[in-house]
N, C-alpha and C. Protein backbone atom coordinates (compact mmCIF):
# COMPACT_ATOMS: atom_id res chain seq x y z
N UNK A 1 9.31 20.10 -25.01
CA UNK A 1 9.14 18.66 -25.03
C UNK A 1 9.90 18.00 -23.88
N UNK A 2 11.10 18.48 -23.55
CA UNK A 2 12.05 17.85 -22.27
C UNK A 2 11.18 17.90 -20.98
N UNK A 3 10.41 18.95 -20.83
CA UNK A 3 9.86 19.71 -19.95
C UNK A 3 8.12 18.07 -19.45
N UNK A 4 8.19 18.10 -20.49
CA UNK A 4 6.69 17.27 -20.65
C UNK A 4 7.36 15.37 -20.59
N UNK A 5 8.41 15.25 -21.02
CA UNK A 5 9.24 13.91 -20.44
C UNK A 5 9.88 14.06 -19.33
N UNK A 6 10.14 14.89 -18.79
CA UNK A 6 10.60 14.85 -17.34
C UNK A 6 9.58 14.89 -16.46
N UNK A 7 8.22 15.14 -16.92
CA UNK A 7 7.38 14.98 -15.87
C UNK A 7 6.95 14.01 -15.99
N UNK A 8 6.40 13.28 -16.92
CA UNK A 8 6.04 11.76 -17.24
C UNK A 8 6.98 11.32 -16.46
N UNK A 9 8.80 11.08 -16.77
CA UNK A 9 9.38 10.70 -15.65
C UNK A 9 9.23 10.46 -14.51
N UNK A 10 8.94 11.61 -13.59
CA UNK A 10 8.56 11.58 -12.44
C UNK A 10 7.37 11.33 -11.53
N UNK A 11 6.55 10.86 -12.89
CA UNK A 11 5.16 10.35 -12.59
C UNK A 11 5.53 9.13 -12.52
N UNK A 12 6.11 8.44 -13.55
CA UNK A 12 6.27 7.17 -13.69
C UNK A 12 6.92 6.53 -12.42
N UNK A 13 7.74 7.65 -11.50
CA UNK A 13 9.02 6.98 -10.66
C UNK A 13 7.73 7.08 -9.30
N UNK A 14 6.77 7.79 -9.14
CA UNK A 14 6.27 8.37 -8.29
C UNK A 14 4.84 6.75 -8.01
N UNK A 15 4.98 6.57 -9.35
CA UNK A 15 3.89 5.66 -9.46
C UNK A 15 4.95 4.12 -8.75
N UNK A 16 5.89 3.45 -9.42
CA UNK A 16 6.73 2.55 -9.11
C UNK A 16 7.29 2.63 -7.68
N UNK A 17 7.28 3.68 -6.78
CA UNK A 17 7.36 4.00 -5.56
C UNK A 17 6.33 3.26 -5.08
N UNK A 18 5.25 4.03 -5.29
CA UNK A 18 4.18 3.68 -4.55
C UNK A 18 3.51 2.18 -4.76
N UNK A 19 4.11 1.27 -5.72
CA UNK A 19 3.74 0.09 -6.06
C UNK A 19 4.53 -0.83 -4.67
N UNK A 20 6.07 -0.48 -5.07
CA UNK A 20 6.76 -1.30 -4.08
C UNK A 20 6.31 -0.94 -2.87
N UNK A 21 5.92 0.33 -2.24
CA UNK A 21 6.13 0.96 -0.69
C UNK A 21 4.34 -0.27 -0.35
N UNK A 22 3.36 0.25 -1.20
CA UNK A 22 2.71 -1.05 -0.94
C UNK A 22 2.74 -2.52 -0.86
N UNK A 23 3.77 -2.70 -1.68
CA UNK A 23 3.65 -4.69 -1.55
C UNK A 23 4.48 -4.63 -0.32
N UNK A 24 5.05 -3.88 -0.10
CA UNK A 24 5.93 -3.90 1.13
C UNK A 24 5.05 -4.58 2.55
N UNK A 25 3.72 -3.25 2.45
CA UNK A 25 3.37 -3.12 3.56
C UNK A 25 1.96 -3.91 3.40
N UNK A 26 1.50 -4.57 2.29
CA UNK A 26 0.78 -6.17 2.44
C UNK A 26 1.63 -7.56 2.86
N UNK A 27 2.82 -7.26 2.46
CA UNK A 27 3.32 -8.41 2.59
C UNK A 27 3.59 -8.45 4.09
N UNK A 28 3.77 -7.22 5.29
CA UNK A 28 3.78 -7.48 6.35
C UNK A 28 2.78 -7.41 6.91
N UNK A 29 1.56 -6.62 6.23
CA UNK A 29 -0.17 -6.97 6.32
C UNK A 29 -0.19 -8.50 6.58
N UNK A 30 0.30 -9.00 5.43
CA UNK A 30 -0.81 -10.36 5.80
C UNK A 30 -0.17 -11.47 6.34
N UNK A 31 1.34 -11.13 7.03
CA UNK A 31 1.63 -11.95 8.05
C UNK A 31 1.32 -11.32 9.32
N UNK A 32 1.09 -10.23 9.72
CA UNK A 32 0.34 -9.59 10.80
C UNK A 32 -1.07 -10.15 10.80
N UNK A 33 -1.71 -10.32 10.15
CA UNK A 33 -3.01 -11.11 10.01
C UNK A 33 -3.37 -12.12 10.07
N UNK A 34 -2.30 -12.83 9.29
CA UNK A 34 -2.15 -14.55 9.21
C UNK A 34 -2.03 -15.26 10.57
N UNK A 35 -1.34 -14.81 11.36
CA UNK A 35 -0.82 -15.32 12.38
C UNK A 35 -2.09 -15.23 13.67
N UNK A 36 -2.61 -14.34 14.11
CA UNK A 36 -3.84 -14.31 14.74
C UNK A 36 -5.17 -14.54 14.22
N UNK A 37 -5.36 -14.94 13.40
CA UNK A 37 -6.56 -15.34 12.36
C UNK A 37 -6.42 -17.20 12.45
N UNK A 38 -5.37 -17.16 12.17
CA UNK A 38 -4.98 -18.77 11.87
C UNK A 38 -4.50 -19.46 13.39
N UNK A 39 -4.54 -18.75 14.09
CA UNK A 39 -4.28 -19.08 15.61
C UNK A 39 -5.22 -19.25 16.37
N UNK A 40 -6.36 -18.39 16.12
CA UNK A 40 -8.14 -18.26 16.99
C UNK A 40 -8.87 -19.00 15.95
N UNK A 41 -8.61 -19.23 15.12
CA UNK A 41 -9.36 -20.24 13.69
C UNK A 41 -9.12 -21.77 14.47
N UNK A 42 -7.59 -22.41 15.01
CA UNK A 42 -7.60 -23.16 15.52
C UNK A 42 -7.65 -23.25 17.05
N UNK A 43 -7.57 -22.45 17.65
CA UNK A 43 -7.84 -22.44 19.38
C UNK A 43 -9.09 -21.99 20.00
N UNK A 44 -9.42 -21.15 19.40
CA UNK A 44 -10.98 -20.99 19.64
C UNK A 44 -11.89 -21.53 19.10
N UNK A 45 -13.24 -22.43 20.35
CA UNK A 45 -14.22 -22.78 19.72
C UNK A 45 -15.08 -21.98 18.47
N UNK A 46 -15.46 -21.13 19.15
CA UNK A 46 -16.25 -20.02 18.11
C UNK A 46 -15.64 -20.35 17.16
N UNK A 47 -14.12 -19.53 16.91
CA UNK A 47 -13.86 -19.37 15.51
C UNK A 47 -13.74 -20.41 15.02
N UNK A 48 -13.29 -21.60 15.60
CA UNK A 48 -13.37 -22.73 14.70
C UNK A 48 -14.65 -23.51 13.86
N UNK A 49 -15.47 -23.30 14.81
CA UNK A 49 -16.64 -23.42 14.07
C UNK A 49 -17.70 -22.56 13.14
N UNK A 50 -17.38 -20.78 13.20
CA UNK A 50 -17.46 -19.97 12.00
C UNK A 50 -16.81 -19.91 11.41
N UNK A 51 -15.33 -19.62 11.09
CA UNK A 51 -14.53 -19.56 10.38
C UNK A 51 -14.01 -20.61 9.72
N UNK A 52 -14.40 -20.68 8.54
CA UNK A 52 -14.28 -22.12 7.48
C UNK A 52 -12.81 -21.16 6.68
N UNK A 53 -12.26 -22.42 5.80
CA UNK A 53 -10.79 -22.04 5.30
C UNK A 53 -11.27 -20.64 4.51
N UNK A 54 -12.45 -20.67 3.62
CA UNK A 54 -12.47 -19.44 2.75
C UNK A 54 -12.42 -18.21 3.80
N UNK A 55 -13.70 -17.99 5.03
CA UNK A 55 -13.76 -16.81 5.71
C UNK A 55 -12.09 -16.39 6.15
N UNK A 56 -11.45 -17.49 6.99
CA UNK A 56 -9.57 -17.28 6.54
C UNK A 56 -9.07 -16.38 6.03
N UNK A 57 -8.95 -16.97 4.49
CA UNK A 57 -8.48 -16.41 3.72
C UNK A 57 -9.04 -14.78 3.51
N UNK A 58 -10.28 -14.95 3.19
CA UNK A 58 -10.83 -13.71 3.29
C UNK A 58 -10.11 -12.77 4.12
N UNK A 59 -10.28 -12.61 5.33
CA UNK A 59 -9.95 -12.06 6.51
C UNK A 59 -8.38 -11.48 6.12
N UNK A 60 -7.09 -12.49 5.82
CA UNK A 60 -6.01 -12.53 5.37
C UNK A 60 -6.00 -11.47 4.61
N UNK A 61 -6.87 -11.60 3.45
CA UNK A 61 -6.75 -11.22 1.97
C UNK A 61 -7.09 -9.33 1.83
N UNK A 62 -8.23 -9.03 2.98
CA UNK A 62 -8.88 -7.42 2.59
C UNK A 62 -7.91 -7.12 3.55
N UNK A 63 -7.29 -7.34 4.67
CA UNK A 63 -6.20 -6.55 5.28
C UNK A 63 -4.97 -6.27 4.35
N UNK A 64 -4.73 -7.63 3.62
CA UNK A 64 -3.65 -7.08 2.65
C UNK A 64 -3.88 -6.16 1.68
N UNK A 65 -4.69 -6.49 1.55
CA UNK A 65 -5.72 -5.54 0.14
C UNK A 65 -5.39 -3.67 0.36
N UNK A 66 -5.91 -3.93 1.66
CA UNK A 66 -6.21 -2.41 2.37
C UNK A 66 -5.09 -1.84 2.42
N UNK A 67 -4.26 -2.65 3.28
CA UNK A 67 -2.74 -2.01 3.45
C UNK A 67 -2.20 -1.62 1.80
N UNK A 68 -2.21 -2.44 1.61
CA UNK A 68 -1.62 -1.79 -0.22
C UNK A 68 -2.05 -0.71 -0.68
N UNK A 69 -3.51 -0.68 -0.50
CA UNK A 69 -4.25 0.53 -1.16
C UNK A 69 -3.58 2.06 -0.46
N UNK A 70 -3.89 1.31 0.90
CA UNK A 70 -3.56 2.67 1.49
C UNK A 70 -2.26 3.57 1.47
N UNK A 71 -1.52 2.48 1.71
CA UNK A 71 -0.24 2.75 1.99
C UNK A 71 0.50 3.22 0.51
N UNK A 72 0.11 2.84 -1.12
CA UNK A 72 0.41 3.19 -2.12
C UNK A 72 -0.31 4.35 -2.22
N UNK A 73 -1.15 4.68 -2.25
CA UNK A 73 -2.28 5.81 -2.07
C UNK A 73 -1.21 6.88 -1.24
N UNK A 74 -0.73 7.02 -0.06
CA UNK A 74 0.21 7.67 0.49
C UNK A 74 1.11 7.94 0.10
N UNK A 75 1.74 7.02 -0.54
CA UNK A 75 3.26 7.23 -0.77
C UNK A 75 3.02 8.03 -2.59
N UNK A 76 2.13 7.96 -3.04
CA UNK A 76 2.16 8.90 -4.65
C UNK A 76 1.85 10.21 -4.00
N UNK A 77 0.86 10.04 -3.08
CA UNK A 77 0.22 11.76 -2.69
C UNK A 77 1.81 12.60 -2.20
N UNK A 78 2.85 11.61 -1.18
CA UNK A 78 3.43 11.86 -0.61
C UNK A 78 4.69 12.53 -1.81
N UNK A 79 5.20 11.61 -2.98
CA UNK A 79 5.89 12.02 -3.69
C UNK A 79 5.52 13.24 -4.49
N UNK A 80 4.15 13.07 -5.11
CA UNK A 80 3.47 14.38 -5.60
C UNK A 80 3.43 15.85 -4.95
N UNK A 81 3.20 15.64 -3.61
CA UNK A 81 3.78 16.81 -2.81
C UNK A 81 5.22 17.48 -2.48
N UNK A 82 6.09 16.56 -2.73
CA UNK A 82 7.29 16.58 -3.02
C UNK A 82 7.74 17.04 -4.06
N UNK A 83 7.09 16.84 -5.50
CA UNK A 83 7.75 17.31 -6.25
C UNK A 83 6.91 18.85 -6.37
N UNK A 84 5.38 19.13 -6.37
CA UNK A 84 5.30 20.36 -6.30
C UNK A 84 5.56 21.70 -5.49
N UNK A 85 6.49 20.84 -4.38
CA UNK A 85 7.24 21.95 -3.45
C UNK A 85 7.97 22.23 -4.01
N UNK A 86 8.71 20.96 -4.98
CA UNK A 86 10.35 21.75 -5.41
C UNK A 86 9.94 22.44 -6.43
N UNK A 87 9.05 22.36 -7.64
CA UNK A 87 8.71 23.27 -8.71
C UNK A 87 8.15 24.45 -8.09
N UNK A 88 7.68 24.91 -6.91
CA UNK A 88 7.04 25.82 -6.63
C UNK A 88 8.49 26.94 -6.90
N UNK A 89 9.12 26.32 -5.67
CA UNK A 89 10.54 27.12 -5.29
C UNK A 89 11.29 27.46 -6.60
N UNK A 90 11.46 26.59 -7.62
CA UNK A 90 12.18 26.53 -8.82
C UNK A 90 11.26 28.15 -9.42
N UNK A 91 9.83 28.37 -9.38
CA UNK A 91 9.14 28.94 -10.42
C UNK A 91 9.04 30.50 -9.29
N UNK A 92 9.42 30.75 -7.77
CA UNK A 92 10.00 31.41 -7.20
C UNK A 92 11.39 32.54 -7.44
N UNK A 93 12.20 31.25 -7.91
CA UNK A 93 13.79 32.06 -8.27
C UNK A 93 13.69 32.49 -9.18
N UNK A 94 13.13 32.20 -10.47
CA UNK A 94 13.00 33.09 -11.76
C UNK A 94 12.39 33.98 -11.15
């Protein structure tokens, strides 16, 4: 039973990793985005006249989106590989 809560454990920590390591990297997503979107939205003709506040936001919103996905998506694969290196080695020494 210890055996089967310590891995839930480390799922759970593996999962909460990968939550923060993503908001991390939307939250610098979508000021990386914000800033040249909202800059050619107002200085450029074109964009000013396609780009209405929603397309904006939009634009803003799937870069942040993405970065999260991805970057949480990485960081579980990344911990998951981590821990089945160390159980490998552990199931080695016996």
């Amino acid at each position: 039973m210890a055996s089967i809560d310590h891995k839930l454990t480390i799922a759970k920590r593996c999962a909460r990793d990968g939550v923060i390591a993503g908001a991390k990297a939307a939250a610098v997503a979508t000021v990386a985005a914000a800033i040249p979107t909202l800059a050619s939205a107002r200085m450029l003709p074109w964009a000013r006249t396609y780009l209405n506040h929603t397309a904006q936001a939009l634009i803003i919103s799937s870069v942040a989106g993405a970065a999260y996905f991805i970057v949480a998506d990485k960081t579980v694969l990344q911990s998951a590989r981590n821990n089945s290196f160390k159980n490998a080695h552990k199931s080695e020494a016996m």
